[in-house]
C-alpha atoms as a PDB file:
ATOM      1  CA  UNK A   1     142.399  94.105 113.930  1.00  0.00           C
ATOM      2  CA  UNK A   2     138.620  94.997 113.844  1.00  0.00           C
ATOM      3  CA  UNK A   3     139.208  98.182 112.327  1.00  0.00           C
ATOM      4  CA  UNK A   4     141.212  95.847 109.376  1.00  0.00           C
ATOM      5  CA  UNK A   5     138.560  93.416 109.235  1.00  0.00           C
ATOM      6  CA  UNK A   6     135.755  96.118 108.358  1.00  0.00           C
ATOM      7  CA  UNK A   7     137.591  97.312 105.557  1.00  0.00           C
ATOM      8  CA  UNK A   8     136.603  95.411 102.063  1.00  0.00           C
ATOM      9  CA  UNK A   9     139.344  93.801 101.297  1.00  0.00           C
ATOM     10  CA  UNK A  10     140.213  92.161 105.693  1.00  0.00           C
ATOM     11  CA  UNK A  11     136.689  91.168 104.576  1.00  0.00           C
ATOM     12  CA  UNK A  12     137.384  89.515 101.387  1.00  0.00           C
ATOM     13  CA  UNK A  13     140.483  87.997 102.664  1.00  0.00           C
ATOM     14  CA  UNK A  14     138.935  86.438 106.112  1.00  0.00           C
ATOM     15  CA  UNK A  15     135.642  86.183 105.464  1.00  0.00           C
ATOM     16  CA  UNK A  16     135.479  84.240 102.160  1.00  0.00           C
ATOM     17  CA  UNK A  17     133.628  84.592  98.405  1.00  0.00           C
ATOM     18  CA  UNK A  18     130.555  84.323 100.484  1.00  0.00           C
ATOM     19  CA  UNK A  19     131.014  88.040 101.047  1.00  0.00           C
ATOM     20  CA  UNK A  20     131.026  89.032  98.036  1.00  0.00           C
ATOM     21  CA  UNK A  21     127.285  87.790  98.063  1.00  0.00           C
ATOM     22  CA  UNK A  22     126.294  89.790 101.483  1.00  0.00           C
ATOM     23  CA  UNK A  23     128.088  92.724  99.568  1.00  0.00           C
ATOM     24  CA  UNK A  24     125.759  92.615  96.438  1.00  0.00           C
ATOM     25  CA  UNK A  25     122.730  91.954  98.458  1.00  0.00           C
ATOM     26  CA  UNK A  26     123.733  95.069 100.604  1.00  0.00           C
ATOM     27  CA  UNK A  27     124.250  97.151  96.946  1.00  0.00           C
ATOM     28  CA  UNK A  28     120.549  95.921  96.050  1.00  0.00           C
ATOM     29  CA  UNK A  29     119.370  96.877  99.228  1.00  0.00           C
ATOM     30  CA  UNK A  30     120.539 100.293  99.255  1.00  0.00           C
ATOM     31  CA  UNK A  31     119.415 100.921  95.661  1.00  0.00           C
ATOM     32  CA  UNK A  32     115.981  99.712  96.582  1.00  0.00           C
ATOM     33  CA  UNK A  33     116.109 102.455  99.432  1.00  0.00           C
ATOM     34  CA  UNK A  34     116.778 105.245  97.997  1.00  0.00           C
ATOM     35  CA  UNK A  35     114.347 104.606  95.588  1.00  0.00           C
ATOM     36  CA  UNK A  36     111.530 104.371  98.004  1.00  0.00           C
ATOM     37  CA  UNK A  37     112.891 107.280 100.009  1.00  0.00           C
ATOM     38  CA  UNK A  38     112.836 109.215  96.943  1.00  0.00           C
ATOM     39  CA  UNK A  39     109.346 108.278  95.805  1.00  0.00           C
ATOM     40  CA  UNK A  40     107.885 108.614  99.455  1.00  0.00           C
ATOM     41  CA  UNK A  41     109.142 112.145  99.303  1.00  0.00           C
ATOM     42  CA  UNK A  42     107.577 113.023  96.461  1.00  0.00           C
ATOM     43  CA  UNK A  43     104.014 111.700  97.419  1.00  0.00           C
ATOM     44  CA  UNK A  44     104.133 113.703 100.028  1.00  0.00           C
ATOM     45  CA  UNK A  45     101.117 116.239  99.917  1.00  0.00           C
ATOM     46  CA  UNK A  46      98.512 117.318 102.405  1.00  0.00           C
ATOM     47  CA  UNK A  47      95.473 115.455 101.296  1.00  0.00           C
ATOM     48  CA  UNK A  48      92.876 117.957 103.251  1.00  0.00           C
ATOM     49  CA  UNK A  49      94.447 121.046 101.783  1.00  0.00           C
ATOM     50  CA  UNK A  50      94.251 119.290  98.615  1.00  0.00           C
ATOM     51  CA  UNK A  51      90.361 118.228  99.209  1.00  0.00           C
ATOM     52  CA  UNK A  52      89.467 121.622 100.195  1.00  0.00           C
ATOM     53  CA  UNK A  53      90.736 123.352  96.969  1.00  0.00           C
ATOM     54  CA  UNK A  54      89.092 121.182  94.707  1.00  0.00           C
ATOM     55  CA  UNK A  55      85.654 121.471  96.841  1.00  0.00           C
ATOM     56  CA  UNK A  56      85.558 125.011  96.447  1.00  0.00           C
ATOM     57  CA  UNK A  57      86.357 124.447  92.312  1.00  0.00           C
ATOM     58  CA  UNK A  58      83.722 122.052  92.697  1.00  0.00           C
ATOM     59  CA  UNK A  59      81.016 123.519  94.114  1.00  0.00           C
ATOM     60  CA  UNK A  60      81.058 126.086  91.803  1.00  0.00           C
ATOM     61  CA  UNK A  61      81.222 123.889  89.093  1.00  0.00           C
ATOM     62  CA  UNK A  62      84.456 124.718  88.017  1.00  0.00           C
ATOM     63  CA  UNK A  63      85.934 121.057  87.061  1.00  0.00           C
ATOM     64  CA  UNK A  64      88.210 122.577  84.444  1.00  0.00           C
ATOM     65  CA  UNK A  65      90.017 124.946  87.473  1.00  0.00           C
ATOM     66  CA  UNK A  66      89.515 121.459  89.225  1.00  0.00           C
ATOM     67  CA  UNK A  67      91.637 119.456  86.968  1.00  0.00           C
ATOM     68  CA  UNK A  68      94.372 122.141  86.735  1.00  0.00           C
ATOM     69  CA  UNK A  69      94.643 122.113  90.565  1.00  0.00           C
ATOM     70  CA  UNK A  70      94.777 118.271  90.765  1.00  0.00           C
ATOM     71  CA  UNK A  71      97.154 118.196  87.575  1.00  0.00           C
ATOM     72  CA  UNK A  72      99.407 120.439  89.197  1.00  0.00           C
ATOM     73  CA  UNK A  73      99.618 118.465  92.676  1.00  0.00           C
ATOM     74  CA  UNK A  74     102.396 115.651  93.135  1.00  0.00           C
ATOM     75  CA  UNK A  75     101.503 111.934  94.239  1.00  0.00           C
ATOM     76  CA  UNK A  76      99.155 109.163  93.638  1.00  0.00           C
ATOM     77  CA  UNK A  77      96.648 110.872  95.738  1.00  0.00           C
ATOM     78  CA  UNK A  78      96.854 113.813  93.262  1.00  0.00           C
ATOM     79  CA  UNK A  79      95.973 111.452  90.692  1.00  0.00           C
ATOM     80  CA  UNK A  80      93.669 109.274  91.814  1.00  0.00           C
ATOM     81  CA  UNK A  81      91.164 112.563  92.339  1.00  0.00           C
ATOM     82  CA  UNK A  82      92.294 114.100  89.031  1.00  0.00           C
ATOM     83  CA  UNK A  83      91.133 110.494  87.450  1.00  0.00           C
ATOM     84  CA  UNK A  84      87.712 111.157  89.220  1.00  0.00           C
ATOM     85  CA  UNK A  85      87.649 114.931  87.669  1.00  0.00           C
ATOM     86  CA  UNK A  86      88.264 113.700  84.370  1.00  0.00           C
ATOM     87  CA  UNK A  87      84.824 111.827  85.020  1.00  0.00           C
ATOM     88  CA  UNK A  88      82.241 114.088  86.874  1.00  0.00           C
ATOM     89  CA  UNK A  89      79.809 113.125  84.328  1.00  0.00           C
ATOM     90  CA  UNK A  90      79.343 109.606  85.305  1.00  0.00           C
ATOM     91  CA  UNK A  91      76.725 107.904  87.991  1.00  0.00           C
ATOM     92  CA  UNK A  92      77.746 107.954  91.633  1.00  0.00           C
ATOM     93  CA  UNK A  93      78.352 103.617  91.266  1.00  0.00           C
ATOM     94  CA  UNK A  94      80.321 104.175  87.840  1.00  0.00           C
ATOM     95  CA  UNK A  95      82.311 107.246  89.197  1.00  0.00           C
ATOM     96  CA  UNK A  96      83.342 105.033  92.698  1.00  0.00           C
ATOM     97  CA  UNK A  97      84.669 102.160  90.346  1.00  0.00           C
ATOM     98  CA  UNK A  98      86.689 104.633  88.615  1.00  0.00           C
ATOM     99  CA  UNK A  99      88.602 105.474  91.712  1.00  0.00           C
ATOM    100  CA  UNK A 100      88.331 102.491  92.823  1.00  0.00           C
ATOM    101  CA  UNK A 101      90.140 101.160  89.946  1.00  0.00           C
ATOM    102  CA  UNK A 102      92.521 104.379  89.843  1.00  0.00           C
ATOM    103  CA  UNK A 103      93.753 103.424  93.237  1.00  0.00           C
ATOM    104  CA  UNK A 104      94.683 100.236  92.636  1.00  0.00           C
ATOM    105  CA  UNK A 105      96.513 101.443  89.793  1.00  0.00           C
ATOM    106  CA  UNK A 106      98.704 102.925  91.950  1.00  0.00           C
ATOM    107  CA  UNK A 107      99.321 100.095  94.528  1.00  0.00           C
ATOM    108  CA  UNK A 108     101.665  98.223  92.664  1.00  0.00           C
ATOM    109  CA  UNK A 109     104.071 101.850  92.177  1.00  0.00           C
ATOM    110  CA  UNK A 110     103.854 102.608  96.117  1.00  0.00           C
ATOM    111  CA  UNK A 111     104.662  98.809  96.913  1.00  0.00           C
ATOM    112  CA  UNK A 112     107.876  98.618  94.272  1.00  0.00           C
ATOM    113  CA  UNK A 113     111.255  97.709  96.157  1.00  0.00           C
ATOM    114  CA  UNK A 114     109.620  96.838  99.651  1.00  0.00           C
ATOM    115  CA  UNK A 115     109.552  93.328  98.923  1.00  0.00           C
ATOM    116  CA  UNK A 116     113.049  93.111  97.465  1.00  0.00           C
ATOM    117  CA  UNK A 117     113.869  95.263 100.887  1.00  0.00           C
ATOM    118  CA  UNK A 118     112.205  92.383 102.971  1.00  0.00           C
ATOM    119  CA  UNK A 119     114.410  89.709 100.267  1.00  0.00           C
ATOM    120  CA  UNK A 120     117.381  91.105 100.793  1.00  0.00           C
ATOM    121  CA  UNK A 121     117.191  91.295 105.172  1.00  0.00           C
ATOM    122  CA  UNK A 122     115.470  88.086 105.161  1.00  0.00           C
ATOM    123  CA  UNK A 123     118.314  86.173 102.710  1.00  0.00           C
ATOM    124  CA  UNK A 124     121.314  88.151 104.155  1.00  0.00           C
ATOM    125  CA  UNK A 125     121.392  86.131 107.614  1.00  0.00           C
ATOM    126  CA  UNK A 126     121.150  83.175 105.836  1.00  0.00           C
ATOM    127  CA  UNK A 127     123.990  83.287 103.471  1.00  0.00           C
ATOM    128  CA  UNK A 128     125.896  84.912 106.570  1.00  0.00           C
ATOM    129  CA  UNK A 129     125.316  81.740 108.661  1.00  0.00           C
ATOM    130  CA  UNK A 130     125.885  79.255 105.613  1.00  0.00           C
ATOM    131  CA  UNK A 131     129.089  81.360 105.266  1.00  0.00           C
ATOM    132  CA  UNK A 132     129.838  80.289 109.497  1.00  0.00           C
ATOM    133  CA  UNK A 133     129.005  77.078 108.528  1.00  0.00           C
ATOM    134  CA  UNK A 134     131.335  76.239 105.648  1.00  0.00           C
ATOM    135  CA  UNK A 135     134.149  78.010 107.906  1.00  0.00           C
ATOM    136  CA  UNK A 136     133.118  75.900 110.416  1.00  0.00           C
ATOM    137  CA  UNK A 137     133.444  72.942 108.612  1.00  0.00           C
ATOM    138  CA  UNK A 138     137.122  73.663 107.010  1.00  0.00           C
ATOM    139  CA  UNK A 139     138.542  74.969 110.343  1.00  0.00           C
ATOM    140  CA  UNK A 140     137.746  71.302 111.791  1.00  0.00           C
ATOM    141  CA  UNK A 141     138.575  69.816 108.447  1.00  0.00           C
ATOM    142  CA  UNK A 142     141.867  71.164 108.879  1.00  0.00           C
ATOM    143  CA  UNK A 143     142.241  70.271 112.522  1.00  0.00           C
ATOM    144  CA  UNK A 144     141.726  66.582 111.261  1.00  0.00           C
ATOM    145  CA  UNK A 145     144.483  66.954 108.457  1.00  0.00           C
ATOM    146  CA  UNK A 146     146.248  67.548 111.327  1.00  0.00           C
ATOM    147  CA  UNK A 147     145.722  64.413 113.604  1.00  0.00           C
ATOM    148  CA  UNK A 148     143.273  66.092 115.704  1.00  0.00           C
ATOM    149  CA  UNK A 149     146.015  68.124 117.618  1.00  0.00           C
ATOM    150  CA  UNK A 150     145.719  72.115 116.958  1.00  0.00           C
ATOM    151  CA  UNK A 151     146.449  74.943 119.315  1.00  0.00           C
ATOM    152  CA  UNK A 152     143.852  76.953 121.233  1.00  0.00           C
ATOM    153  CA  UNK A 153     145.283  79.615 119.001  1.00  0.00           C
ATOM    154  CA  UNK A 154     144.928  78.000 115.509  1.00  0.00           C
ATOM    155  CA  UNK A 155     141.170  77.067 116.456  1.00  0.00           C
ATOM    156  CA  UNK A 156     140.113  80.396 117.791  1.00  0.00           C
ATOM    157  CA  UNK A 157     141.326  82.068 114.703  1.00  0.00           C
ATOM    158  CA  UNK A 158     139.822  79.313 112.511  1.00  0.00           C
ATOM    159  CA  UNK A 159     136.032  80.003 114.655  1.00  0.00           C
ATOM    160  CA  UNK A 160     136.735  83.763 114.281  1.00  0.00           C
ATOM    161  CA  UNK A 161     137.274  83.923 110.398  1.00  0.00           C
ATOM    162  CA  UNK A 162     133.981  81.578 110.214  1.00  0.00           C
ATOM    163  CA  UNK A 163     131.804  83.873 111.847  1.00  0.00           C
ATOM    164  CA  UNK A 164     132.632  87.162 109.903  1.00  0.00           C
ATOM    165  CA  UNK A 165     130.156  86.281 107.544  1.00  0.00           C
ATOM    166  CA  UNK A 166     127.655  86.020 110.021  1.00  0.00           C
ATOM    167  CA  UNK A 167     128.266  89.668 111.532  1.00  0.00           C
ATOM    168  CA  UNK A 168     128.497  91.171 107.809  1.00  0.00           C
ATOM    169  CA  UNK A 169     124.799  89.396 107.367  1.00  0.00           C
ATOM    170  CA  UNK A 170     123.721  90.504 110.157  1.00  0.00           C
ATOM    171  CA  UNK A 171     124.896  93.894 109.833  1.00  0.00           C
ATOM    172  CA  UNK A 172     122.886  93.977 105.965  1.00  0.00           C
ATOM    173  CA  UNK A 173     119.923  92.850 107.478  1.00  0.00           C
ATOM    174  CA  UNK A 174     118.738  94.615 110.736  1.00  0.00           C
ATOM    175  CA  UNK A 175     118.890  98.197 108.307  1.00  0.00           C
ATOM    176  CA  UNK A 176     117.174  96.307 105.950  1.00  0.00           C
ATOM    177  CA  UNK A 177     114.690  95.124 107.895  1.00  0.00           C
ATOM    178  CA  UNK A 178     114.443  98.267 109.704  1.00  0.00           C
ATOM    179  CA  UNK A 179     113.636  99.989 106.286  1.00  0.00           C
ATOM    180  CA  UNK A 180     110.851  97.436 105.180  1.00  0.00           C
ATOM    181  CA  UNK A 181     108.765  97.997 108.661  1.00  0.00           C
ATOM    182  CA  UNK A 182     109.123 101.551 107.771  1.00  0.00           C
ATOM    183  CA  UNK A 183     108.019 101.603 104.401  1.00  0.00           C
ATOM    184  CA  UNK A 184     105.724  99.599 104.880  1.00  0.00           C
ATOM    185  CA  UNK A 185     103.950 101.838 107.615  1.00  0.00           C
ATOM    186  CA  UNK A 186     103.978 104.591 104.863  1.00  0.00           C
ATOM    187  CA  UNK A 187     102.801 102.447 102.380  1.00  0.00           C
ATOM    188  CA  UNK A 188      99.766 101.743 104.328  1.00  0.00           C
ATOM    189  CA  UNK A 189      99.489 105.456 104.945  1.00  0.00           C
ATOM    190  CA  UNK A 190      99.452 106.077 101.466  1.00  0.00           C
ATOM    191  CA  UNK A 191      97.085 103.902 100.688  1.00  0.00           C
ATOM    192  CA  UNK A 192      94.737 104.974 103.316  1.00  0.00           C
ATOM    193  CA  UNK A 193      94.888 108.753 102.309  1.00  0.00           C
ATOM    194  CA  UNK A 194      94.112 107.300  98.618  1.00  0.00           C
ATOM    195  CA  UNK A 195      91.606 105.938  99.509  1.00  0.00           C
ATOM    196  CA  UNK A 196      90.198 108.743 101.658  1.00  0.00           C
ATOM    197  CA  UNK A 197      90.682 110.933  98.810  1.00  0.00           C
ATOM    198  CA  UNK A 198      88.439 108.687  96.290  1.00  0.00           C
ATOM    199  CA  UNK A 199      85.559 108.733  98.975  1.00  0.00           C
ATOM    200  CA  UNK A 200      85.589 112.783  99.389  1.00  0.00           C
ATOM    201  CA  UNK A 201      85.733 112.868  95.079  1.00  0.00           C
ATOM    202  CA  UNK A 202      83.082 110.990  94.870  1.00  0.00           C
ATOM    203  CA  UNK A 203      80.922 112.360  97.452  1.00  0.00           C
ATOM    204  CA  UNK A 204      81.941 116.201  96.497  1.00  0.00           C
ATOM    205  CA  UNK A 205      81.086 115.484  92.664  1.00  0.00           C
ATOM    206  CA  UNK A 206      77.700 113.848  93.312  1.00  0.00           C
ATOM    207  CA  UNK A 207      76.438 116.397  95.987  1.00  0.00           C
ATOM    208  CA  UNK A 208      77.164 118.642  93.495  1.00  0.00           C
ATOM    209  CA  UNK A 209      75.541 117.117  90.531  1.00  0.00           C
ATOM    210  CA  UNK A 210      72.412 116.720  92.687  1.00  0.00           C
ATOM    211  CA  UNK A 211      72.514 120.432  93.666  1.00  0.00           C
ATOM    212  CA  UNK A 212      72.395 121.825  90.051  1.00  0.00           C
ATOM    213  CA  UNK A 213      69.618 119.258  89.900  1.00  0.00           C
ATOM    214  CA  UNK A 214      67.346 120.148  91.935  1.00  0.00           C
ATOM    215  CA  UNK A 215      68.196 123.726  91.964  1.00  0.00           C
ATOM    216  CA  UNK A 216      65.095 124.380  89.394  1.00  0.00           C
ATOM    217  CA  UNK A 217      63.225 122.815  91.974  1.00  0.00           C
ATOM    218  CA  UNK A 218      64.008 124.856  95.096  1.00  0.00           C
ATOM    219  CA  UNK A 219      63.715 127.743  93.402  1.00  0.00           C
ATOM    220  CA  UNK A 220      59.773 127.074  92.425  1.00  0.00           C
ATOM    221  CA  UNK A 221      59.081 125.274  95.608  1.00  0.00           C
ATOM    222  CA  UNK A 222      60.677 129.044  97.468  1.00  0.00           C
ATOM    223  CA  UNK A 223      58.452 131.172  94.833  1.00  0.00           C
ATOM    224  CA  UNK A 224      55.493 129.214  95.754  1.00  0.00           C
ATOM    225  CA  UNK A 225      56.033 129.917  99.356  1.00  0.00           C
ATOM    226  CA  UNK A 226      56.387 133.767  99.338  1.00  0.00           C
ATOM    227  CA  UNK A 227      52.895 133.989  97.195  1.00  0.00           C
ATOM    228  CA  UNK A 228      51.199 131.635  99.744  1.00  0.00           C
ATOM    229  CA  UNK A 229      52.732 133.835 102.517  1.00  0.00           C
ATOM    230  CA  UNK A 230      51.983 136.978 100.335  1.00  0.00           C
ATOM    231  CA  UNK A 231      48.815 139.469 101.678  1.00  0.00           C
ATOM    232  CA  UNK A 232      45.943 139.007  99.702  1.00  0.00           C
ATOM    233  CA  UNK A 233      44.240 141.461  98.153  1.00  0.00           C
ATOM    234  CA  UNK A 234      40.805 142.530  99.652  1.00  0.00           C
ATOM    235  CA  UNK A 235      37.638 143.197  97.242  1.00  0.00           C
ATOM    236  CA  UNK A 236      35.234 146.128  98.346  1.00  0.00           C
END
């Protein structure tokens, strides 16, 4: 009998229309996590492998190696630096509101589908127990019709058929819900490493900038030193 009632149409046929709703939010669901799973996998990088490649472009002032080797990576984190790249020239303040401005950007594409996720486990007990409810309500509607005399037998079934709906929404939405609090977690994640990433660009770039700067500099101030430390020359 359990085995009949799991299959669409026992579930159809005893639990109502109202299942037809729990089925489509369960469709919606599903698309929604694939989706995620599928974009989650793709972000995936190593952001300190990633960091130390383009610090050793970097350093030796090699932004157009640089932007090949952030073009080529996968992943908003990949972007976000290649978005700093494409701007080395800028100020240290103007350059941070670039990736500052990159990353957000990107927020809205990593959070797609989690709050339809949360929708869909949130709404799916409800409709479940307005489904118990409604079967509720007929089983005793019918036990009226009837003069208020019903077997044990009739009433148990009546209670049963009522609270399919209510295991079908809760079956939807403990996944469901299970999937949000997970994508979620890597959302955060994802965020985080963006904005890690952004920092070290930033950082890398200016320290960089500054070092070609000054390098004139250091390179007087060091000749200076070896002819004050140089022997001099003594007159007869």
């Amino acid at each position: 009998m359990i085995l009949g009632l799991m299959e669409p149409s026992g579930l159809i046929e005893r639990g109502g229309p109202l299942v037809w709703i729990l089925l489509g939010l369960a469709f919606v669901g599903t698309v929604c996590v694939i989706d995620r799973l599928f974009y989650f996998h793709r972000a995936r990088i190593n952001v300190g492998d990633l960091l130390v490649g383009l610090a050793h472009h970097i350093r030796r002032r090699a932004f157009a190696e640089a932007l090949h080797e952030a073009a080529r990576a996968p992943g908003p984190v990949a972007r976000v630096t290649h978005a700093a790249l494409l701007r080395y020239y800028l100020p240290r303040q103007d350059l941070r509101d670039v990736v500052q401005e990159a990353g957000q950007l990107e927020v809205p594409q990593i959070e797609n589908n989690i709050r339809a996720i949360l929708g869909v486990a949130l709404l799916a007990p409800l409709v479940g127990m307005l489904g118990t409810m409604v079967g509720m309500v007929e089983t005793f509607q019918r036990v009226s019709e009837q003069g208020g005399f019903s077997g044990p037998g009739e009433l148990s079934g009546g209670v049963f058929t009522a609270l399919i709906t209510s295991v079908v929404g809760l079956t939807v939405a403990v996944p469901m819900y299970v999937f949000y609090l997970f994508f979620l977690g890597r959302a955060k994640r994802l965020v985080q490493r963006i904005e890690r990433a952004g920092i070290e660009m930033v950082n890398l770039i200016s320290d960089a900038r500054e070092e070609a700067e000054f390098a004139p500099f250091r390179s007087e101030v060091s000749a200076a030193k070896g002819v004050a430390t140089s022997p001099r020359e003594v007159t007869p």
